[in-house]
N, C-alpha and C. Protein backbone atom coordinates (compact mmCIF):
# COMPACT_ATOMS: atom_id res chain seq x y z
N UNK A 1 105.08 127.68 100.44
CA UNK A 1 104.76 129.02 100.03
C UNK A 1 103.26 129.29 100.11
N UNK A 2 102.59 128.45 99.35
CA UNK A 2 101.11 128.29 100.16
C UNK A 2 100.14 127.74 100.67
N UNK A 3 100.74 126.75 101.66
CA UNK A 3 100.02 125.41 102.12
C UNK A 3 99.96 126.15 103.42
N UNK A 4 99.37 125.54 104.38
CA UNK A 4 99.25 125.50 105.63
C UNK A 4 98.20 123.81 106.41
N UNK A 5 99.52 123.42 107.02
CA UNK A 5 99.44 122.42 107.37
C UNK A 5 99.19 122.47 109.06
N UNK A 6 97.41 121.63 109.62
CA UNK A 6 97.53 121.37 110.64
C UNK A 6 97.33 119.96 111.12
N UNK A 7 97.38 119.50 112.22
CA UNK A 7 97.46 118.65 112.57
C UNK A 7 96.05 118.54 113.20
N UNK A 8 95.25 117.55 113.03
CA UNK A 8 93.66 117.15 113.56
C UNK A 8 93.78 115.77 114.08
N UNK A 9 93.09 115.52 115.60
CA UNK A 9 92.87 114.28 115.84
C UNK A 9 91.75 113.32 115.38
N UNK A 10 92.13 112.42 115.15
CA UNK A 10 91.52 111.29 114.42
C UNK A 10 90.84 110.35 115.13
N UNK A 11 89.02 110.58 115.44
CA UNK A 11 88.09 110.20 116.07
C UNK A 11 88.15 108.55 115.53
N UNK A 12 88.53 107.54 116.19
CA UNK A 12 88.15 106.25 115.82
C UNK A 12 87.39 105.16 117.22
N UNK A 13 87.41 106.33 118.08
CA UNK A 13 86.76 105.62 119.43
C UNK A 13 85.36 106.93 119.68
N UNK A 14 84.37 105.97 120.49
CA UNK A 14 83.43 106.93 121.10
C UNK A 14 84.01 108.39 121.33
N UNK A 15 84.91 108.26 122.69
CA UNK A 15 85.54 109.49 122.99
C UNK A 15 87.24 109.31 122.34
N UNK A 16 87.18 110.87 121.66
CA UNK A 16 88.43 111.05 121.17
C UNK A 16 89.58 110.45 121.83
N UNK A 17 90.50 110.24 121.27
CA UNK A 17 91.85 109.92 121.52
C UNK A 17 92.91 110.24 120.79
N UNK A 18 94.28 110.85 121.14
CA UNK A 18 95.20 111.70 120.52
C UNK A 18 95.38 110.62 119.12
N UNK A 19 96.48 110.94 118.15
CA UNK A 19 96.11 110.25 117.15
C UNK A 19 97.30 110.80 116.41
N UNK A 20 98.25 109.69 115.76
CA UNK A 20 99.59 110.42 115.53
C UNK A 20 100.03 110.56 114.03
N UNK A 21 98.25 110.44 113.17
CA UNK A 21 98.12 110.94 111.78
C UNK A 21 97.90 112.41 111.78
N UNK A 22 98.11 112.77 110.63
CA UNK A 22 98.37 114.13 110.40
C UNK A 22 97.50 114.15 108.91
N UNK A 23 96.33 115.48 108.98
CA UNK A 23 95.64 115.65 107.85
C UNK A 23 96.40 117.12 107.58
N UNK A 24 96.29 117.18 105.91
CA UNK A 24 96.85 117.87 105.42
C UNK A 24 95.47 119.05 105.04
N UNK A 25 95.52 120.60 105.51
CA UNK A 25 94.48 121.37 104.79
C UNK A 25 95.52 121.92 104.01
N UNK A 26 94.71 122.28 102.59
CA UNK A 26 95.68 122.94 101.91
C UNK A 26 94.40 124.17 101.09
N UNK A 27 95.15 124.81 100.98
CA UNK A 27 94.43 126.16 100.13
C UNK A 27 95.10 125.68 98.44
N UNK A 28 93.82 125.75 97.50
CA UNK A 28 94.54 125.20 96.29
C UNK A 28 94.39 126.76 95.43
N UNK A 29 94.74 126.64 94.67
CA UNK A 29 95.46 128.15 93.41
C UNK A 29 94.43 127.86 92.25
N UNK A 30 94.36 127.15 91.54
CA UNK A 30 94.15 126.44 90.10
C UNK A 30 93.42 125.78 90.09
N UNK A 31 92.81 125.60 89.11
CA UNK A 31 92.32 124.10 88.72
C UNK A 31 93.17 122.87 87.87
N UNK A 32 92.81 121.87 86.73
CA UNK A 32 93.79 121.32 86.48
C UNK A 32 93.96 122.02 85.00
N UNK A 33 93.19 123.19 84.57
CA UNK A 33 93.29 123.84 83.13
C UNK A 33 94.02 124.92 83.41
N UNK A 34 94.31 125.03 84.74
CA UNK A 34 95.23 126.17 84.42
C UNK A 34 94.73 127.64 84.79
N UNK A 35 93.06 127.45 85.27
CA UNK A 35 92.23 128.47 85.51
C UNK A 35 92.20 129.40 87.29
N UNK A 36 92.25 129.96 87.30
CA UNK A 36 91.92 130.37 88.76
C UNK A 36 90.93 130.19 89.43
N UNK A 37 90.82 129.34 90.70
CA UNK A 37 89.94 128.52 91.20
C UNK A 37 90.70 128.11 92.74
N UNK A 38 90.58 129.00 93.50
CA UNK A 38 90.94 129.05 94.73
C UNK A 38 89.78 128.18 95.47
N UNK A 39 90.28 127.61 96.23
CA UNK A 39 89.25 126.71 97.48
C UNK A 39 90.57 125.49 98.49
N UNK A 40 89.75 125.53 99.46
CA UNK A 40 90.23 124.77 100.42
C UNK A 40 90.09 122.91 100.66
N UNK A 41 90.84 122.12 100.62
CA UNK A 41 90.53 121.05 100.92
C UNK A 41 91.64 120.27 102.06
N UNK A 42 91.10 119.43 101.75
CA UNK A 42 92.17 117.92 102.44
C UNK A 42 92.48 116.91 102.10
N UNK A 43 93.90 115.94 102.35
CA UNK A 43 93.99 115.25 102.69
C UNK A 43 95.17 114.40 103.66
N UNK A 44 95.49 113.10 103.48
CA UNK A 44 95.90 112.54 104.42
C UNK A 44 97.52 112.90 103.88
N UNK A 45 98.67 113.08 104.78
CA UNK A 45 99.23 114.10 105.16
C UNK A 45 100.68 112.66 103.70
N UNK A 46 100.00 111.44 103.48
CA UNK A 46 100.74 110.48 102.71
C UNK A 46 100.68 110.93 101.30
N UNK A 47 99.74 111.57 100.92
CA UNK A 47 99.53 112.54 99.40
C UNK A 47 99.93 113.78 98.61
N UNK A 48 100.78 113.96 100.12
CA UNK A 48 101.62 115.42 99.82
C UNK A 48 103.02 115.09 99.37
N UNK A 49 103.48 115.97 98.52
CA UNK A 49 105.71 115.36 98.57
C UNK A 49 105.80 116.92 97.72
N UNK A 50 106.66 117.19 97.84
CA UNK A 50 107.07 118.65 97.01
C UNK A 50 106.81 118.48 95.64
N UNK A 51 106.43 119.85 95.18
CA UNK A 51 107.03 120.13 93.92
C UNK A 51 108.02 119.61 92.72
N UNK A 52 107.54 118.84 91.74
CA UNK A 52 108.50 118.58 90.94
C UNK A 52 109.45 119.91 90.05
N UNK A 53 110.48 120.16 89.76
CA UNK A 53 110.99 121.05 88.95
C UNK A 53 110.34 121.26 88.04
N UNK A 54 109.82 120.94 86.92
CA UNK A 54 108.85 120.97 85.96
C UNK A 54 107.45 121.63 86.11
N UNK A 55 107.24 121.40 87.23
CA UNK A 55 105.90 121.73 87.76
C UNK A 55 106.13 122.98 88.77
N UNK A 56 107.42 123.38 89.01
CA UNK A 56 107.59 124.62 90.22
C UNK A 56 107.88 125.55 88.85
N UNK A 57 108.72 125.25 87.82
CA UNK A 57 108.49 126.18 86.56
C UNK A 57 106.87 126.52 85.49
N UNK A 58 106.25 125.34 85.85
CA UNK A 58 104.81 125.57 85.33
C UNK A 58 104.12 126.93 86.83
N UNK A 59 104.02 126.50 87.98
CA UNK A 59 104.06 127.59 88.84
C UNK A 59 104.47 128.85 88.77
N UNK A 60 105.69 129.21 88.52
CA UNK A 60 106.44 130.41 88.23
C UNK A 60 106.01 130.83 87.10
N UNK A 61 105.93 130.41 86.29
CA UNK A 61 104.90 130.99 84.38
C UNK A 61 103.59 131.60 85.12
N UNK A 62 102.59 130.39 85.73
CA UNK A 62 101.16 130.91 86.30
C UNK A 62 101.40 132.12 86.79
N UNK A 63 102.18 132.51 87.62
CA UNK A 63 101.76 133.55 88.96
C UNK A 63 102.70 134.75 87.95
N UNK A 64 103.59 134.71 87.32
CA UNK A 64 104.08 135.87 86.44
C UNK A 64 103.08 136.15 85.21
N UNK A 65 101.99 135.49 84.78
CA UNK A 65 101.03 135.91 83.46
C UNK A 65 100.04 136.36 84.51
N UNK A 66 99.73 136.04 85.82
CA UNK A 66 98.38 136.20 86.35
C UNK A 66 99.01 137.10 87.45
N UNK A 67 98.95 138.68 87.10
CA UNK A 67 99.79 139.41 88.39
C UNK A 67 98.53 139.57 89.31
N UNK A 68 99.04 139.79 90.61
CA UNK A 68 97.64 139.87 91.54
C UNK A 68 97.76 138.74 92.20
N UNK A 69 97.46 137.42 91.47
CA UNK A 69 97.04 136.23 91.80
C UNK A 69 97.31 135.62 93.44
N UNK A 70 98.83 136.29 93.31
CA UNK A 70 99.56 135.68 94.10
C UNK A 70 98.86 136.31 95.72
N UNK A 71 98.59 137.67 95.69
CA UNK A 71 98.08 138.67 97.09
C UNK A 71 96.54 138.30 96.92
N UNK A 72 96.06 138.04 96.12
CA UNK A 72 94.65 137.76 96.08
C UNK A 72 94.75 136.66 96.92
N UNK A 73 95.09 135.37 96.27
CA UNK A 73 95.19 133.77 97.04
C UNK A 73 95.25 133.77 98.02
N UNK A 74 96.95 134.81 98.72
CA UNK A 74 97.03 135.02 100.40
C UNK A 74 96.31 135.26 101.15
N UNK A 75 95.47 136.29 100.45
CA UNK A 75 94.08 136.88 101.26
C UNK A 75 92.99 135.81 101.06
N UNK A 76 93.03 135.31 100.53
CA UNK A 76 91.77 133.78 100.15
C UNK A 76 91.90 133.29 101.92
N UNK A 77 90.67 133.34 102.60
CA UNK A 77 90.36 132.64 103.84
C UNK A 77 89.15 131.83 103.86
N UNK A 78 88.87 130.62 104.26
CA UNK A 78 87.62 129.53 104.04
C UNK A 78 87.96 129.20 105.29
N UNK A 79 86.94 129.10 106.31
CA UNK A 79 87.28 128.44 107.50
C UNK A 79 87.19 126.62 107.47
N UNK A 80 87.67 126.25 108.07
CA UNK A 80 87.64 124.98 108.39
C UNK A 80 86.32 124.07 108.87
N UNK A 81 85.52 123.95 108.14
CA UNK A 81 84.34 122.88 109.16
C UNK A 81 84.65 121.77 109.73
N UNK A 82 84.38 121.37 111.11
CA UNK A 82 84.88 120.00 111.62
C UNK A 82 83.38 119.66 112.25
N UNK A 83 83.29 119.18 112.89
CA UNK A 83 82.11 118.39 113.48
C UNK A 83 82.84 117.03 114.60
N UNK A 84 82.39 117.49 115.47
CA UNK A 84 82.63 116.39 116.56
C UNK A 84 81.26 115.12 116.92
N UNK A 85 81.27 114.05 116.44
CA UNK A 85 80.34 113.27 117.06
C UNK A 85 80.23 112.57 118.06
N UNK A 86 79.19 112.82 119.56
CA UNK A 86 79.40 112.01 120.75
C UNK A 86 77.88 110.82 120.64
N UNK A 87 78.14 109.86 120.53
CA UNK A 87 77.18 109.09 120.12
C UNK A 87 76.33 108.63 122.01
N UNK A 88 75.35 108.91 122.52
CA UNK A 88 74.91 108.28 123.58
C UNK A 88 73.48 107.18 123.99
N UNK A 89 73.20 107.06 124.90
CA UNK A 89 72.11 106.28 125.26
C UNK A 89 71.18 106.91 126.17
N UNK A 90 69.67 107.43 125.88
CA UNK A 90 68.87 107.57 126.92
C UNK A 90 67.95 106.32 126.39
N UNK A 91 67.55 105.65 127.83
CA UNK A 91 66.39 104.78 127.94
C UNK A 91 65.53 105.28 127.31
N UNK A 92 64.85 106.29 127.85
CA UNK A 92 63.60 106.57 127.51
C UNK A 92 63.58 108.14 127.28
N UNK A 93 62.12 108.90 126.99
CA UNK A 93 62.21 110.40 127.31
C UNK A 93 62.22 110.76 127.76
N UNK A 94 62.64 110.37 129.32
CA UNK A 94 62.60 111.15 130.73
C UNK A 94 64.12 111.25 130.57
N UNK A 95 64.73 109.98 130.45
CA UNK A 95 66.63 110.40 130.32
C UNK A 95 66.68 111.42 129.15
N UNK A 96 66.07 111.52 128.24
CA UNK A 96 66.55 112.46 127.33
C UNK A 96 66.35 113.91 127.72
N UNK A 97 65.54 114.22 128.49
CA UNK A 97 65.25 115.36 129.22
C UNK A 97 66.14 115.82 130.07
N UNK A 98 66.60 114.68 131.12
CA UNK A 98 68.05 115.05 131.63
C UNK A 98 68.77 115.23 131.15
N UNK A 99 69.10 114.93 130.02
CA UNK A 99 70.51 114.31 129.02
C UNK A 99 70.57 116.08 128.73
N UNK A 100 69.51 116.00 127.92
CA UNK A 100 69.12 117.90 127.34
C UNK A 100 69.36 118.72 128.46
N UNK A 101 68.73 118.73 129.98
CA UNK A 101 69.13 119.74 130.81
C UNK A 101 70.64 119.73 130.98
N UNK A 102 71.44 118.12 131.67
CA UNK A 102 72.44 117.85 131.80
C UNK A 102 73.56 119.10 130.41
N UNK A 103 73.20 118.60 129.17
CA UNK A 103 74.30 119.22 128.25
C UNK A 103 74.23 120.72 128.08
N UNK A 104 72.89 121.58 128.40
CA UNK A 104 73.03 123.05 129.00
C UNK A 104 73.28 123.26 129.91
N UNK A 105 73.41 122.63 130.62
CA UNK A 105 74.14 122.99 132.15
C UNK A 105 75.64 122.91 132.16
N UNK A 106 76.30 122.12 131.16
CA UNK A 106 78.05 122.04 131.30
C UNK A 106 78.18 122.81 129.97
N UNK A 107 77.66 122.80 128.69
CA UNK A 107 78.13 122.95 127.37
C UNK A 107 77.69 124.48 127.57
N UNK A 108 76.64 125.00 127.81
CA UNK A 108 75.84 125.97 127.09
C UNK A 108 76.00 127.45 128.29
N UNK A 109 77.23 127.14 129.04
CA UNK A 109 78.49 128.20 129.30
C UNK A 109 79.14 128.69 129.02
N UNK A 110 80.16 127.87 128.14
CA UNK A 110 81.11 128.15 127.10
C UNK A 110 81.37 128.55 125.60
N UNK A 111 81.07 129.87 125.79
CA UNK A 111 80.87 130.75 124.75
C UNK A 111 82.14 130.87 124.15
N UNK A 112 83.21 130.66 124.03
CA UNK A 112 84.01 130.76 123.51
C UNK A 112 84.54 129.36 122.67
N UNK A 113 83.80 128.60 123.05
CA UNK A 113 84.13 126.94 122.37
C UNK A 113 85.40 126.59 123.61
N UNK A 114 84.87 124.88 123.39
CA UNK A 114 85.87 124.34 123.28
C UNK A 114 86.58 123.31 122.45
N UNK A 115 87.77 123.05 122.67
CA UNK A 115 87.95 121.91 121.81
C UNK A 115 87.78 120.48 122.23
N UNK A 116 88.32 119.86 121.38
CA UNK A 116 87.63 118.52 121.52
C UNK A 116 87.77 117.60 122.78
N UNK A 117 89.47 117.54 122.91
CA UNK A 117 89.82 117.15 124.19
C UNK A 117 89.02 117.69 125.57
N UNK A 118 88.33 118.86 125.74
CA UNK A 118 88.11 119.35 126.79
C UNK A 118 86.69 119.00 126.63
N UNK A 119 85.92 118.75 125.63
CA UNK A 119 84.32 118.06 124.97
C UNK A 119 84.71 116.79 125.79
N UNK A 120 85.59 115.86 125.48
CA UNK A 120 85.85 114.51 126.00
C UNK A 120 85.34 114.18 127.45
N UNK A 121 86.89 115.15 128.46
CA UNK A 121 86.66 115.08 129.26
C UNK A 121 85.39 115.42 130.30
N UNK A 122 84.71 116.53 129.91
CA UNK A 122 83.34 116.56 130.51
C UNK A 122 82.42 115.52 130.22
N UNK A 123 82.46 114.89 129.18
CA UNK A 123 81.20 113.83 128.43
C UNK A 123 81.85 112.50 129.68
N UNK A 124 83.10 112.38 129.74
CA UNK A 124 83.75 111.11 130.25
C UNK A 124 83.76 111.42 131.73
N UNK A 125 83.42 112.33 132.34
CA UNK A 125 83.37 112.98 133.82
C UNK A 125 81.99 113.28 134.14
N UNK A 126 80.81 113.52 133.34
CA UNK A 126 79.87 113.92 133.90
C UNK A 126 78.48 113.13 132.98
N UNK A 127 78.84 112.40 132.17
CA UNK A 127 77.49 111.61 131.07
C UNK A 127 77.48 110.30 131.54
N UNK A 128 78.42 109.96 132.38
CA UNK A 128 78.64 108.42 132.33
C UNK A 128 77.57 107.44 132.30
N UNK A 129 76.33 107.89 133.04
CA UNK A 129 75.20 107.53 133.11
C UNK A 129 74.54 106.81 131.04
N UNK A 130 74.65 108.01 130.28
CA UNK A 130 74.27 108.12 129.03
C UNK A 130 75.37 107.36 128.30
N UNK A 131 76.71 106.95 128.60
CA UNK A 131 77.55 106.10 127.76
C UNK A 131 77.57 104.53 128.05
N UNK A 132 76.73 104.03 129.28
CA UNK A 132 77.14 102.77 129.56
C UNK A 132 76.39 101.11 128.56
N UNK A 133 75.86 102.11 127.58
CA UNK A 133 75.72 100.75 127.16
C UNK A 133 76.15 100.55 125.34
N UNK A 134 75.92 99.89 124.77
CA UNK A 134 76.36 99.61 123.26
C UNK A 134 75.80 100.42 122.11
N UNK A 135 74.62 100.04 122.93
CA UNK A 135 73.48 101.13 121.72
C UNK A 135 73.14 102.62 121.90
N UNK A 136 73.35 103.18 121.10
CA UNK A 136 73.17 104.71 120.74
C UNK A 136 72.02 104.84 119.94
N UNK A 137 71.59 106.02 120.54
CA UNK A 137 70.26 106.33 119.92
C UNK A 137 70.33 108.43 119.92
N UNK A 138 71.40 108.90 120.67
CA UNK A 138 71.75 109.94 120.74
C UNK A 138 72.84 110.46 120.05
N UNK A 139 72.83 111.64 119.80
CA UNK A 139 73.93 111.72 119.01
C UNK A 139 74.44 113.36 119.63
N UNK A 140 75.35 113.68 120.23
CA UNK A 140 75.93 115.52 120.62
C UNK A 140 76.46 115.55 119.89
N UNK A 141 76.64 117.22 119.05
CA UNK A 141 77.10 117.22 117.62
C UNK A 141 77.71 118.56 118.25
N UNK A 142 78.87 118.87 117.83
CA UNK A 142 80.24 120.15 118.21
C UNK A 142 80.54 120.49 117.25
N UNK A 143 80.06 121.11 116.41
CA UNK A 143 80.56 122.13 115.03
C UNK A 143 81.54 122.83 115.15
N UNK A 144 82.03 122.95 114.61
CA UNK A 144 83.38 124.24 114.68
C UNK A 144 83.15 125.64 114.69
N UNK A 145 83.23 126.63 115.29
CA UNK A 145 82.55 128.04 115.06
C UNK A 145 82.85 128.26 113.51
């Protein structure tokens, strides 16, 4: 009734890879006094299970003493912040200069974003130069609009 559940891939390599955990965003109502205190969080999709009866009747009391509550909450929107990290390598400040022209020349087109998978594939098609060794000293950072 008022969760909304998506599914986010789960960065555990340099470049992303699909990932068959599931994070839970949820829009919360309350606090634990009982107060109105709308905000957005997360977690891992193992912390969720329905409603106990007891607690779907403590629900039904809240939203019948607090009229409104319920069209207010719906309308409650917090966007999502994510952040993508591409960790790389320039030798020196002459590669970093390329590195900088290089990532306005593919990234700083796409005005509409992209997502992550499609971040991947350009970094894994056109940086290769900047990923080949262990150590990182760079970091491309993809915010979420």
């Amino acid at each position: 009734m008022f969760g909304e559940i998506f599914r986010i891939e789960q960065v555990i390599t340099e470049i992303p890879t699909h990932s068959t955990k599931t994070l839970v965003f949820y829009k919360r109502l309350s606090n634990s006094k009982g107060k109105k205190a709308f905000g957005s969080e997360m977690c891992d999709m193992t912390f969720v299970s329905p409603l106990k009866y007891k607690d779907q009747l403590v629900l039904t009391e809240f939203l019948n003493s607090n009229p409104g509550i319920k069209s207010d909450f719906e309308k409650y929107e917090k966007p999502i912040d994510s952040i993508l990290n591409m960790p790389l390598f320039c030798i020196n400040d002459t590669e970093k200069g390329k590195l900088i022209k290089l990532v306005d020349r593919k990234f700083m087109i796409h005005h509409k974003g992209l997502i992550d998978r499609e971040i991947s594939n350009i970094i894994s098609r056109d940086f290769n130069e900047f990923g080949n060794s262990t150590n990182r000293n760079v970091t491309l950072q993809f915010p979420s609009p």
